[in-house]
Protein backbone atom coordinates (compact mmCIF):
# COMPACT_ATOMS: atom_id res chain seq x y z
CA UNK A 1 0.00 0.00 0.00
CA UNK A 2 3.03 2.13 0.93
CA UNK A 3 4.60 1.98 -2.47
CA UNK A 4 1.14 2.40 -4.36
CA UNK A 5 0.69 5.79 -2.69
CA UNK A 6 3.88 7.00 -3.05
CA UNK A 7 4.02 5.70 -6.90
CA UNK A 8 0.61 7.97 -6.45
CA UNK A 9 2.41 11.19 -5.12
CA UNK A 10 5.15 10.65 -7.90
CA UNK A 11 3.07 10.66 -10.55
CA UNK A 12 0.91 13.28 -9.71
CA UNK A 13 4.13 15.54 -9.62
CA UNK A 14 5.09 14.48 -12.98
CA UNK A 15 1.79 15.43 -14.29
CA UNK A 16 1.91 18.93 -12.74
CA UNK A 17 5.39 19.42 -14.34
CA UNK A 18 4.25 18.24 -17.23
CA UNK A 19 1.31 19.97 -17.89
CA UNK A 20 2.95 23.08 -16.80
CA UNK A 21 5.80 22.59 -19.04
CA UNK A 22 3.00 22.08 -22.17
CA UNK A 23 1.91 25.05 -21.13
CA UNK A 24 4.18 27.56 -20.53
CA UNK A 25 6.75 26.06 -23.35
CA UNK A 26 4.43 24.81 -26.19
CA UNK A 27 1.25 26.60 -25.45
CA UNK A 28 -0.69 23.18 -25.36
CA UNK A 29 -4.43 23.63 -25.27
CA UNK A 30 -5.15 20.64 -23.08
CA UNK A 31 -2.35 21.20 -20.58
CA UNK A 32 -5.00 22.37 -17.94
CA UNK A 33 -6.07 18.34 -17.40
CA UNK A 34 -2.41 17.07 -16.65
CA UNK A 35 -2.37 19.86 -14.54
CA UNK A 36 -5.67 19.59 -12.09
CA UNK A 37 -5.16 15.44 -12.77
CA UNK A 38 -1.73 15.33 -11.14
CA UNK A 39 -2.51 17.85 -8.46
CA UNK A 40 -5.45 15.64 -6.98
CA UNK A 41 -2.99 12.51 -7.61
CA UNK A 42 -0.40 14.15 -5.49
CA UNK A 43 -3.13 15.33 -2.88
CA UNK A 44 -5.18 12.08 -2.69
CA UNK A 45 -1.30 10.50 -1.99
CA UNK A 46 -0.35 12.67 0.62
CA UNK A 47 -3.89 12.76 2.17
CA UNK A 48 -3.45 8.75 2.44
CA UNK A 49 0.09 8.97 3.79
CA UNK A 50 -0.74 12.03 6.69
CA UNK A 51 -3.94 10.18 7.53
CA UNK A 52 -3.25 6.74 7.21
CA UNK A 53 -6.53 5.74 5.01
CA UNK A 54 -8.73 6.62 2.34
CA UNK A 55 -10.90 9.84 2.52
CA UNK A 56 -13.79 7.83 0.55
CA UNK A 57 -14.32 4.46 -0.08
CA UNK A 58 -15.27 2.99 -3.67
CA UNK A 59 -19.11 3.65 -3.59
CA UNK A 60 -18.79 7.54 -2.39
CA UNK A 61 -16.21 8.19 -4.87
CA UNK A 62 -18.11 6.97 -7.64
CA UNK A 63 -21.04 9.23 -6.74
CA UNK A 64 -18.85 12.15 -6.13
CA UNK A 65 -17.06 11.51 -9.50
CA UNK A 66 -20.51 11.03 -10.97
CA UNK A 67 -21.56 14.27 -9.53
CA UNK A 68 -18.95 15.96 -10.72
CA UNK A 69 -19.20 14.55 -14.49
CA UNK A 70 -23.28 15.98 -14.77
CA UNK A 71 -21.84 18.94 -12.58
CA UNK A 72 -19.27 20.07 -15.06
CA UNK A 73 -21.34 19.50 -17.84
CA UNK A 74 -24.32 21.82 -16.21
CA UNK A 75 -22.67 24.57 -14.76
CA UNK A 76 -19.74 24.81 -17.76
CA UNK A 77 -21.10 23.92 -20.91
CA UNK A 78 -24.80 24.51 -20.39
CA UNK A 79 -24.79 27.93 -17.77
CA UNK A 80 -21.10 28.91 -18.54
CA UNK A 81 -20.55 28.47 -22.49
CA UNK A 82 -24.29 28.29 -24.26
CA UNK A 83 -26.20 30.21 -21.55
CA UNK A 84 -24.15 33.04 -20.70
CA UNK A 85 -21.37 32.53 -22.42
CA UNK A 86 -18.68 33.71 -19.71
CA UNK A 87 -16.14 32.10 -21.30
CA UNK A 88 -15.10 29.36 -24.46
CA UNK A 89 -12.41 27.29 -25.69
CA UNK A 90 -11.28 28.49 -28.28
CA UNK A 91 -9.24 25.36 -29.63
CA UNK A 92 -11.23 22.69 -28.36
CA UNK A 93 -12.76 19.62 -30.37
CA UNK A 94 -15.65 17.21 -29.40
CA UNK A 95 -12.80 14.62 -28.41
CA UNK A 96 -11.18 18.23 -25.93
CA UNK A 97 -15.04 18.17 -24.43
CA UNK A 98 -15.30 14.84 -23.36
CA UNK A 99 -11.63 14.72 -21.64
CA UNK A 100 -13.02 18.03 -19.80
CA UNK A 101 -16.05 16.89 -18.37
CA UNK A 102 -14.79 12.79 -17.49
CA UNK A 103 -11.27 13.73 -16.95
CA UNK A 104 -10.96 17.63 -16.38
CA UNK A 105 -13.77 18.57 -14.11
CA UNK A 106 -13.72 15.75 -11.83
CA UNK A 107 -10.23 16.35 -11.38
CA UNK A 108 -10.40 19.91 -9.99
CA UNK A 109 -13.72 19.00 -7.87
CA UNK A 110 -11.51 16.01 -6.29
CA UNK A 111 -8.33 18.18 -5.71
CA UNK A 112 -10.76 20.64 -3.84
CA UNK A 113 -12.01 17.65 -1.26
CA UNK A 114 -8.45 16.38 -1.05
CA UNK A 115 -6.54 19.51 -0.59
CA UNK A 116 -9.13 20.90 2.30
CA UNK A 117 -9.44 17.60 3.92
CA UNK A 118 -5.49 17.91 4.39
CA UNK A 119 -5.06 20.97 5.57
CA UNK A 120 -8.43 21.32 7.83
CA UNK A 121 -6.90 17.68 9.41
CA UNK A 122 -3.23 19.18 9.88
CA UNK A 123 -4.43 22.75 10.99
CA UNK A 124 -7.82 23.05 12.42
CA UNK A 125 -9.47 21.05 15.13
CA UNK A 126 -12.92 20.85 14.02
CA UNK A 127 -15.42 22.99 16.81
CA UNK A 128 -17.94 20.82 18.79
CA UNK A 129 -21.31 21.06 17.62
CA UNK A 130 -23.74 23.36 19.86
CA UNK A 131 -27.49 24.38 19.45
CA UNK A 132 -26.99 27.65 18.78
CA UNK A 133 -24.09 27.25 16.34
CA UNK A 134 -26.62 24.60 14.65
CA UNK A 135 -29.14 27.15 14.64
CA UNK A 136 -27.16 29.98 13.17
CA UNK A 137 -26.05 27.92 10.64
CA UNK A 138 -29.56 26.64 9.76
CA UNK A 139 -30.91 30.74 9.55
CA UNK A 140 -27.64 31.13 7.22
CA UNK A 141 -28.18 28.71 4.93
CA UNK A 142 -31.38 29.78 5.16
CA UNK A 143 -30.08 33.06 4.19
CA UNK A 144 -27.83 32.00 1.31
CA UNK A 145 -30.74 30.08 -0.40
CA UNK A 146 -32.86 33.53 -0.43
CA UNK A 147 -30.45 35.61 -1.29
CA UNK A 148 -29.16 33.56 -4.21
CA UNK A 149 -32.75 32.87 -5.14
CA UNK A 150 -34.18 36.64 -5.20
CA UNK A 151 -30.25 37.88 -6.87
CA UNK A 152 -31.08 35.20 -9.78
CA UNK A 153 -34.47 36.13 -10.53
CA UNK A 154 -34.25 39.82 -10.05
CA UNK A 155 -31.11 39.95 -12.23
CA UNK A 156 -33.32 37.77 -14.97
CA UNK A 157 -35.85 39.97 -15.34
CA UNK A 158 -34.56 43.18 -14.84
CA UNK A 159 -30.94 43.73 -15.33
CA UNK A 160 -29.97 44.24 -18.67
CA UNK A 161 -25.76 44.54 -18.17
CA UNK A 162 -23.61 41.49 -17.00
CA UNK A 163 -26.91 40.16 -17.05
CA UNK A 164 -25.58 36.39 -17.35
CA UNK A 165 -22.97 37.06 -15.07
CA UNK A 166 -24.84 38.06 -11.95
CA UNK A 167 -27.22 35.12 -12.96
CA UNK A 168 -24.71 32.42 -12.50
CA UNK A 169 -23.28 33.71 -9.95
CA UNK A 170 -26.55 34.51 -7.69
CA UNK A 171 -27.56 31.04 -8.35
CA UNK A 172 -24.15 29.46 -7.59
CA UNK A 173 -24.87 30.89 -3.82
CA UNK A 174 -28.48 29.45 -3.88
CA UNK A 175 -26.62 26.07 -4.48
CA UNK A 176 -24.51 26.22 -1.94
CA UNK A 177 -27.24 27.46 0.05
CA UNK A 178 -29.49 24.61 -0.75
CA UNK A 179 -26.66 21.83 -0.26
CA UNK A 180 -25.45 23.04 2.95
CA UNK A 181 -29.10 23.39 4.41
CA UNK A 182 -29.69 19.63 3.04
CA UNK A 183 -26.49 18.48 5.15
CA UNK A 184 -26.71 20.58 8.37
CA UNK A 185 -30.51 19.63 8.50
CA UNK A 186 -29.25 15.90 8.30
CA UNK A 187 -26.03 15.43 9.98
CA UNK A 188 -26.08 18.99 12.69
CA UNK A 189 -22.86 19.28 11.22
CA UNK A 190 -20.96 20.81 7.35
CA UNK A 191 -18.22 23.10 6.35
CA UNK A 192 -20.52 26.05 6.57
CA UNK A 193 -21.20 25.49 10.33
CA UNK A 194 -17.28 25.29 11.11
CA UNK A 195 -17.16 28.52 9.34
CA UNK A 196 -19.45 30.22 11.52
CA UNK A 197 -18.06 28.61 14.53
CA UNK A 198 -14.11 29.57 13.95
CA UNK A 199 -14.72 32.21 11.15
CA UNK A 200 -10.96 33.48 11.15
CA UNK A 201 -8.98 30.13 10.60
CA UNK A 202 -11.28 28.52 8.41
CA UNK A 203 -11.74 32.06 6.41
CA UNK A 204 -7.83 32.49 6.14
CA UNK A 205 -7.76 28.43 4.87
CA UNK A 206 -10.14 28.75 2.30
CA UNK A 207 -8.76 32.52 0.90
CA UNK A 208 -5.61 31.16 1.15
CA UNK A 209 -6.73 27.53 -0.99
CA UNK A 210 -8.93 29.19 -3.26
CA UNK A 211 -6.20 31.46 -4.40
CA UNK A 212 -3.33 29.65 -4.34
CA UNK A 213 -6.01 26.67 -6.62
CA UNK A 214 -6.69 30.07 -8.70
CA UNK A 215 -3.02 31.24 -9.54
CA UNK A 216 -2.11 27.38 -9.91
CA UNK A 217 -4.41 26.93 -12.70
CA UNK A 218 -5.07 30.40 -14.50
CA UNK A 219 -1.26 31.06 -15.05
CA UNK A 220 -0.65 28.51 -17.17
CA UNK A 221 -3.88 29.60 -18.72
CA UNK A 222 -2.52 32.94 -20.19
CA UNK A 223 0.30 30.71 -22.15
CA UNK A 224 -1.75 27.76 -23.81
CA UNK A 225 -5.41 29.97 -23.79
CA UNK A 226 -7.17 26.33 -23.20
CA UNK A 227 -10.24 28.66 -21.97
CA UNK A 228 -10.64 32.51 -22.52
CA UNK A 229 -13.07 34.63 -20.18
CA UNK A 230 -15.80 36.98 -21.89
CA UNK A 231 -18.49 39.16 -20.29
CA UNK A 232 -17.32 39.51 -16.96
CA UNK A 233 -17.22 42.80 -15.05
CA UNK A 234 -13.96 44.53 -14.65
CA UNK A 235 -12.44 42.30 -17.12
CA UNK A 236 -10.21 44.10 -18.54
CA UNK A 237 -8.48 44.48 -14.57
CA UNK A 238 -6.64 42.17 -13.65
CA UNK A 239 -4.37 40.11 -11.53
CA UNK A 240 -1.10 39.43 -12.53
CA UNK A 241 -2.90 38.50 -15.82
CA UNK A 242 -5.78 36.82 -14.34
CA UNK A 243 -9.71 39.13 -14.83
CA UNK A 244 -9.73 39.78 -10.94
CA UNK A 245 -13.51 39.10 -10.69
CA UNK A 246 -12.47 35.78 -11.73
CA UNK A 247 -9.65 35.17 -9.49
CA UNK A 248 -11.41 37.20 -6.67
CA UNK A 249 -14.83 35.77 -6.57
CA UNK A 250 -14.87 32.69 -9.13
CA UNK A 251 -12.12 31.03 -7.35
CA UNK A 252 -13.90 30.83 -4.27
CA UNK A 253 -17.13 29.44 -5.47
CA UNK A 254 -15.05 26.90 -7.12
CA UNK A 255 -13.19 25.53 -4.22
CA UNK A 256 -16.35 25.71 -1.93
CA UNK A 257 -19.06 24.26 -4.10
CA UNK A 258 -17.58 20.80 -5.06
CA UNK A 259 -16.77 20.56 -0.89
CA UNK A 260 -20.17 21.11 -0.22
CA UNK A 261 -21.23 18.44 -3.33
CA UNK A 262 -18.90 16.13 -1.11
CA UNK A 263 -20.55 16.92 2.45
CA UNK A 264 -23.99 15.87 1.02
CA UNK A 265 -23.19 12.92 -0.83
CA UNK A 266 -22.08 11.67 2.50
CA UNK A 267 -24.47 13.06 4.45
CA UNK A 268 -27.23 11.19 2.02
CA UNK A 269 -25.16 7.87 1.62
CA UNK A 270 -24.88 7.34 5.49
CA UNK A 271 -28.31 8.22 6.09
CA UNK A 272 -29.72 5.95 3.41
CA UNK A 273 -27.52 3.06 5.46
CA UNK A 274 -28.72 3.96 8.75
CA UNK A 275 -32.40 3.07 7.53
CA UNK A 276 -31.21 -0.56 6.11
């Protein structure tokens, strides 16, 4: 077991180098899957070595993966390309799409889980559940699921600029919303909760992750142009290259949402067993 996750770890780092080097050096439109591919290899690896076992078992990670595959094919193709076209690939073929979605987008959603799970284990000791931490979270998920809601439809019907923009992005929050409610109502207990509970450390970790993810992935980005962003606001500022509502804001919906994907699958797995 030793040597398979350390033959894990390995290759994960060769496929970062690699797909950074097709990047940066030959421009290589698909170099964005080696890179998110190795990253969760060299995550899942170390998670496994730190911890001692597997984050998921078989059954859970074949959910997650499959929630992932119909997640990546909603929210980018459908919402982000045909819908409101917030960004395209510009030198992508139908063989490109289907690496994206199977390979590409579960990928990033699994080096999300991974990467958190690590670093929450090695940094934070997760708060005991209370009643009124419970029922704070409840009201702000509560919140969340309203806000994203009313944002979504008022921005359909009456706002005419960035219009598919403030859209996704409104009902991105009602997701979250939605999934966290689903999982606090179930197990008392989800990332959202911890949030509330120690706000600073768990704020700084996922800034910090949702960044660092951000910098790791749209960098190489600006050399092989595997996607280009479109009708964004500000997006002609940016950060070190990167539009910085994009880096700013997208980046932290994409490192939260597939973590709160991962909470409920979970959450609805082990309840469904406690009633056989």
């Amino acid at each position: 077991m030793v040597k398979n996750v350390r033959l894990e770890v390995i290759v994960g780092v060769l496929l970062f180098i690699l797909g950074n080097i097709t990047a940066f050096v030959y421009h290589y439109h698909r170099s964005g899957t080696f890179i998110v591919l190795g990253l969760f290899l060299f995550f899942k690896g170390v998670f496994r070595i730190v911890k001692k076992r597997e984050l998921l078992n078989s059954k859970n990670f074949f959910l997650i993966y499959l929630a992932f595959f119909v997640g990546g094919l909603i929210t980018d193709l459908v919402l982000g390309v045909w819908l409101t076209r917030l960004w395209y690939y510009p030198s992508y073929d139908l063989v490109d799409y289907f690496i994206l979605y199977l390979v590409g987008y579960p990928s990033v959603g699994f080096l999300m889980i991974y990467s958190f799970s690590l670093v929450e284990y090695a940094l934070v000791r997760k708060p005991k559940e209370t009643r009124i931490d419970y029922r704070n979270s409840l009201i702000f998920t509560w919140f969340l699921m309203f806000i994203g809601l009313a944002g979504a439809l008022f921005s359909l019907l009456f706002v005419s600029s960035y219009k598919g923009f403030l859209v996704y992005t409104f009902g991105a929050i009602a997701v979250i919303g939605l999934f966290d409610l689903t999982t606090l109502r179930v197990r008392k207990d989800n990332l959202l909760e911890r949030f509330l509970t120690k706000s600073l450390k768990y704020g700084i970790i996922i800034l910090t992750f949702s960044y660092l993810h951000g910098l790791i992935q749209e960098l190489p980005n600006l050399s092989s142009k595997e996607w280009i962003y479109q009708n964004f606001p500000f997006n002609n500022i940016t950060f070190l290259g990167i539009p910085i509502t994009v880096f700013f804001l997208g980046w932290i919906f994409i490192f939260i949402l597939p973590y709160s994907i991962f909470e409920l699958i979970l959450t609805l797995n082990k309840k469904a067993k406690s009633k056989t």
